[in-house]
Protein backbone atom coordinates (compact mmCIF):
# COMPACT_ATOMS: atom_id res chain seq x y z
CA UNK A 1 168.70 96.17 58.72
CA UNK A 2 166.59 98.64 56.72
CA UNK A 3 169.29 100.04 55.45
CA UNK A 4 170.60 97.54 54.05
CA UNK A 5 167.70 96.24 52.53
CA UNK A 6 166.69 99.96 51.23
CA UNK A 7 170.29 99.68 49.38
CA UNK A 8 170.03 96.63 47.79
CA UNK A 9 166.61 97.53 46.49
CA UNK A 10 168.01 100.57 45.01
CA UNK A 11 170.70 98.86 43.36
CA UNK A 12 168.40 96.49 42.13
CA UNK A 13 165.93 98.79 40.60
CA UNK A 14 169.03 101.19 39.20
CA UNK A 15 169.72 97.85 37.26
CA UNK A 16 166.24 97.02 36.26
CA UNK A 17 165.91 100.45 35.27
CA UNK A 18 169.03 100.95 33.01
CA UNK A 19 171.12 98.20 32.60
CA UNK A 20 168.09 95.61 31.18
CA UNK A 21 165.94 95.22 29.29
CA UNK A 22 163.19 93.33 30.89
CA UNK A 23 159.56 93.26 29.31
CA UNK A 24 157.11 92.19 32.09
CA UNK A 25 153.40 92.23 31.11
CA UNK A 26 151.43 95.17 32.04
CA UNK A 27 154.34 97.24 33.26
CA UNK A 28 156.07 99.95 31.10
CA UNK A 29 159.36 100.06 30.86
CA UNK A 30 161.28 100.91 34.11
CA UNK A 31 158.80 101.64 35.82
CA UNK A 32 159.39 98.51 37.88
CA UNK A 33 163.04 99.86 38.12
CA UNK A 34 161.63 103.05 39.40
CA UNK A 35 159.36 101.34 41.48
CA UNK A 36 162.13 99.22 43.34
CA UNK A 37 163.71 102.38 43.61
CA UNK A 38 161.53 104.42 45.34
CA UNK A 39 160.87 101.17 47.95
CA UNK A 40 164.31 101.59 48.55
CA UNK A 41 164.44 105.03 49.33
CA UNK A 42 161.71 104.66 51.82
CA UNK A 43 162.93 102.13 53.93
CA UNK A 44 166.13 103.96 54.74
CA UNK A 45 164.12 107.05 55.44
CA UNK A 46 161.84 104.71 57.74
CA UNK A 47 165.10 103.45 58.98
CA UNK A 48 166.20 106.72 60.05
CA UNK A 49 162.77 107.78 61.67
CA UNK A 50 162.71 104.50 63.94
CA UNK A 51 165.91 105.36 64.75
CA UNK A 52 165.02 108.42 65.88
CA UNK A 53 162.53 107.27 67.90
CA UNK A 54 164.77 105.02 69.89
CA UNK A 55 166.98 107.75 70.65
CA UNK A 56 163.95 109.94 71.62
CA UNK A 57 163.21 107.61 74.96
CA UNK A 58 164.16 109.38 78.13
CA UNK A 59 164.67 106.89 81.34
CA UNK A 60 164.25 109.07 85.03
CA UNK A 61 165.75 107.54 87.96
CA UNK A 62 163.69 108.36 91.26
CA UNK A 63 165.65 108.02 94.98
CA UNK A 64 163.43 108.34 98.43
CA UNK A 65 164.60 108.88 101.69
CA UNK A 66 162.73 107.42 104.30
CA UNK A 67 163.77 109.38 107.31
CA UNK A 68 163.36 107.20 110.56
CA UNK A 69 162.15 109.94 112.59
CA UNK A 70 165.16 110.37 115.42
């Protein structure tokens, strides 16, 4: 799900960044393209560390033998 989400904010900013021209109020230009970017980049990183993590958990399985003593 990151992934995905890390994409289409890439592709977003990449188009913010250089295909438009978009003049938003206290924000140079592309630097909200850069800054979509960037967001993007991190949450497939973040992505790949939680995955990571989920691989990292070890299960044990534990048997007993009760002996009955005969």
């Amino acid at each position: 799900m990151w992934i995905g989400m890390g994409v289409v904010l890439i592709v977003i900013g990449a188009v913010l960044n250089w295909a438009l021209q978009v003049d938003v109020p206290g924000v140079t230009d592309g630097i909200l393209g850069w800054i979509l970017i960037v967001a993007g980049v991190a949450a497939i990183i973040f992505s790949f560390i939680a995955q990571a993590q989920r691989n990292r958990v070890h299960s044990t399985h534990e048997t007993r033998h009760i002996s009955t003593g005969e």
